[in-house]
C-alpha atoms as a PDB file:
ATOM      1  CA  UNK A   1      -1.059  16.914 -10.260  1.00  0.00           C
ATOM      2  CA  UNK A   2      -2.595  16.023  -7.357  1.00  0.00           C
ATOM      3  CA  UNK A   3      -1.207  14.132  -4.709  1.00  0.00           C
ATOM      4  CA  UNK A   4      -1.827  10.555  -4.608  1.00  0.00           C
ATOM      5  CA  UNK A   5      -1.853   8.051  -1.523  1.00  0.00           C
ATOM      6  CA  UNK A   6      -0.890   4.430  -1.222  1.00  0.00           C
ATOM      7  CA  UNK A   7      -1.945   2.731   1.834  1.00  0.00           C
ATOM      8  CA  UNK A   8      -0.156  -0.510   2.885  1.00  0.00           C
ATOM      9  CA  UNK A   9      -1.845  -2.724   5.384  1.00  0.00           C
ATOM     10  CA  UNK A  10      -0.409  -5.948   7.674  1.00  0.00           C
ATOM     11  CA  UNK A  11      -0.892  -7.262  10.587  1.00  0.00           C
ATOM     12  CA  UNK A  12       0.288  -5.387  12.862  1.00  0.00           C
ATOM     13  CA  UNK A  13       1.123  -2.308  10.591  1.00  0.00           C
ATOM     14  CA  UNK A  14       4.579  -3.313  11.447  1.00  0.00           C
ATOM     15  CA  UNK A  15       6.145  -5.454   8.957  1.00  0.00           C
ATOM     16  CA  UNK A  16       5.367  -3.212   6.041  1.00  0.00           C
ATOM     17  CA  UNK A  17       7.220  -0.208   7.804  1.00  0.00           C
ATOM     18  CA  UNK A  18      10.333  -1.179   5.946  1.00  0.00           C
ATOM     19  CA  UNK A  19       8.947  -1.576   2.663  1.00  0.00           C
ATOM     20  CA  UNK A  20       6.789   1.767   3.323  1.00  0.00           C
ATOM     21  CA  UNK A  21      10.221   3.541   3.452  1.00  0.00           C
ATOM     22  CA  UNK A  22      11.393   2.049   0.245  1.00  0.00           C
ATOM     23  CA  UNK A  23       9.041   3.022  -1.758  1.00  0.00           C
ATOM     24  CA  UNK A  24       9.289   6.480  -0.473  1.00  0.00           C
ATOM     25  CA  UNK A  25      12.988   6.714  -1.582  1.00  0.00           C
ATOM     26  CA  UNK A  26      11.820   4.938  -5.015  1.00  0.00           C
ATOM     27  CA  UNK A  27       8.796   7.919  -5.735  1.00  0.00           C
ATOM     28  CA  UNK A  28      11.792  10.596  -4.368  1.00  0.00           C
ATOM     29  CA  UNK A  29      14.146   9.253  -6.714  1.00  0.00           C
ATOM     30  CA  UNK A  30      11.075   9.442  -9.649  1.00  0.00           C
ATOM     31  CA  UNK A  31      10.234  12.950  -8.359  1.00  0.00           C
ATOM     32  CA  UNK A  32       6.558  11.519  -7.606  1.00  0.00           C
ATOM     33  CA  UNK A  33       4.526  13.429  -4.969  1.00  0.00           C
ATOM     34  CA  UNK A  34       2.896  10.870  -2.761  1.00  0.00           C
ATOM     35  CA  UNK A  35       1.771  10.044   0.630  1.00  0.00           C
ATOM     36  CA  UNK A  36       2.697   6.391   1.470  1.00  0.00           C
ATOM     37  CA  UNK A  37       2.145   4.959   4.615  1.00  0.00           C
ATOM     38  CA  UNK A  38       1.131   1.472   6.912  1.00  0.00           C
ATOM     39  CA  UNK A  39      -1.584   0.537   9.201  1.00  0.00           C
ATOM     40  CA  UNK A  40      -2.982  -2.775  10.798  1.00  0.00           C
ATOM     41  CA  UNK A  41      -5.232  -4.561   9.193  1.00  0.00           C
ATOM     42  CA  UNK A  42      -7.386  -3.965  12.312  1.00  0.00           C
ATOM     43  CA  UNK A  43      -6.714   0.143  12.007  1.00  0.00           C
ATOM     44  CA  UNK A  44      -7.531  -0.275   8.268  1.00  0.00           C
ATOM     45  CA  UNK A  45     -10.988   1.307   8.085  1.00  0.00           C
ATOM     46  CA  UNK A  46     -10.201   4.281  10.416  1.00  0.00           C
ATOM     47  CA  UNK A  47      -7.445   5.068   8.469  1.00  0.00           C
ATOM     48  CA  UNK A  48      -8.926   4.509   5.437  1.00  0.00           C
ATOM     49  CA  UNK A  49     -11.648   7.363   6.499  1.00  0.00           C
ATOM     50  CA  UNK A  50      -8.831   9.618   7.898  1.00  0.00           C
ATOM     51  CA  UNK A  51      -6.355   9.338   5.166  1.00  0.00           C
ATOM     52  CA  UNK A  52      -8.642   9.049   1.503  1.00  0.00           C
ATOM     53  CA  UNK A  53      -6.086   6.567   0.216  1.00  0.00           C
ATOM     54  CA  UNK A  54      -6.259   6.062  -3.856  1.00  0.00           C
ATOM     55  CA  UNK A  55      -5.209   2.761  -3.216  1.00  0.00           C
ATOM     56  CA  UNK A  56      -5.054   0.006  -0.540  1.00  0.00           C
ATOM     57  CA  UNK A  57      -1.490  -2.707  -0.506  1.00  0.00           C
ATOM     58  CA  UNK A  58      -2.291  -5.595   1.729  1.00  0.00           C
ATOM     59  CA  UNK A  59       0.713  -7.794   2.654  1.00  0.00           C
ATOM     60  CA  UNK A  60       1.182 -11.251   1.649  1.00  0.00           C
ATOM     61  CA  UNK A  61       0.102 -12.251   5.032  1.00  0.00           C
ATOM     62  CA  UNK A  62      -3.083 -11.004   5.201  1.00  0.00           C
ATOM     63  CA  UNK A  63      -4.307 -11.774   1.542  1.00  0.00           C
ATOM     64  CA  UNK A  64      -7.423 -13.415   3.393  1.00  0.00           C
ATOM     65  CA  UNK A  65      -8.725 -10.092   3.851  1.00  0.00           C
ATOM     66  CA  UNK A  66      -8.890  -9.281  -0.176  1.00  0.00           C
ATOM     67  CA  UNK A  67     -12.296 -10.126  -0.540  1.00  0.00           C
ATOM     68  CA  UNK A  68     -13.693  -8.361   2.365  1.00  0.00           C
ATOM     69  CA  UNK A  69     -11.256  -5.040   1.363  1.00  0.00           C
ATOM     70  CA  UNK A  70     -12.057  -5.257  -2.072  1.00  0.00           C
ATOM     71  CA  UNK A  71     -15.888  -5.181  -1.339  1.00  0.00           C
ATOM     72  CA  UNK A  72     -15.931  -2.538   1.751  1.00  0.00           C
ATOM     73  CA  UNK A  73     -13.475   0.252  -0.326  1.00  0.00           C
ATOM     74  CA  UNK A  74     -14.273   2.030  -3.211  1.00  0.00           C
ATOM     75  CA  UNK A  75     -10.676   1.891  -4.511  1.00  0.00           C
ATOM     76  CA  UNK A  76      -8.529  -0.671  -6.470  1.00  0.00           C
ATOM     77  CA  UNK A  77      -7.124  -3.287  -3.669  1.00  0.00           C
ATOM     78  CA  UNK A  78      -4.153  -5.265  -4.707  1.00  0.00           C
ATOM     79  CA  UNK A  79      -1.977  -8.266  -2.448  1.00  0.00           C
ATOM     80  CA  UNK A  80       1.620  -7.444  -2.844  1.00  0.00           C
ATOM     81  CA  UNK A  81       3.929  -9.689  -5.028  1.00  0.00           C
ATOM     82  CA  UNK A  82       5.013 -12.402  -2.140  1.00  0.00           C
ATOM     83  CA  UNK A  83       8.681 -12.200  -3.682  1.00  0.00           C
ATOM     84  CA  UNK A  84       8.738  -8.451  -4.104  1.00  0.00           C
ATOM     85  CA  UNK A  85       7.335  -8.297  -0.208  1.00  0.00           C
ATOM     86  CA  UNK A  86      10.330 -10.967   1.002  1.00  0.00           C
ATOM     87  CA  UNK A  87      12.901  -8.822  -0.833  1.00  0.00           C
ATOM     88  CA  UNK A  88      11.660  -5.655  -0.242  1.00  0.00           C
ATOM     89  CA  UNK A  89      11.742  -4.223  -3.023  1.00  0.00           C
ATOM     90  CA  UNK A  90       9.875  -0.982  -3.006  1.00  0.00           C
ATOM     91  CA  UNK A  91      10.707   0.321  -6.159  1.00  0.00           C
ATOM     92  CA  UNK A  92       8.777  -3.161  -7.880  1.00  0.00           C
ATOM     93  CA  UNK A  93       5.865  -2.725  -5.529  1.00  0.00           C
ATOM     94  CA  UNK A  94       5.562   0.874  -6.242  1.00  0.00           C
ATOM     95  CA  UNK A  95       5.359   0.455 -10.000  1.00  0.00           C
ATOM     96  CA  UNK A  96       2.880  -2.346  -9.269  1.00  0.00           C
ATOM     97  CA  UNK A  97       1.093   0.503  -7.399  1.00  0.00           C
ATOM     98  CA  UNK A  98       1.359   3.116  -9.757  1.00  0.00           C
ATOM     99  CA  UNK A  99       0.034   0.955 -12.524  1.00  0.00           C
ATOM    100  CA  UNK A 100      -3.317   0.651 -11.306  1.00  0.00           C
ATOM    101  CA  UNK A 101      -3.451   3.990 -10.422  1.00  0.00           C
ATOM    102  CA  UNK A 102      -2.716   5.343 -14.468  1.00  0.00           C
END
């Protein structure tokens, strides 16, 4: 299977750090291969080109930037549960993740 990539993005690339790491214990634990990772929103595009994400994870705060994402990428773009972002729960958002991606 080919390895898939989930690209988070925030403010400041910051915030989602955290939530970055548990989601990579939560795909170890599943035995799923995948690159996971966090930029800022401004960084977004570069990384975007650099990193061929299969799909983009914007943070709660920067759900204004949904319609602009959504028409710029080629790829499904999703704003993370605001409940599942405040708990940080990144076994919830990477199901939420993974289901778009089936």
């Amino acid at each position: 299977m080919v390895q898939k990539t989930i690209m988070l993005v925030c403010a400041a690339g910051m915030s989602t750090s955290l939530l970055v790491s548990k989601m990579q214990k939560a795909a170890a634990e599943n035995h799923e291969d995948l690159n996971i990772f966090a930029t800022a929103a401004s960084d977004a595009k570069s990384k975007f080109d650099s990193e061929h994400p299969d799909i983009l994870l914007l943070g709660p705060q920067v759900n204004y930037l949904f319609s602009s994402f959504k028409d710029k990428f080629d790829i499904p773009v999703k704003v993370i549960n605001m409940q599942d972002y405040g708990m940080m729960d990144g076994r919830k958002v990477l199901e939420d993740a993974l289901e778009d991606l089936a």
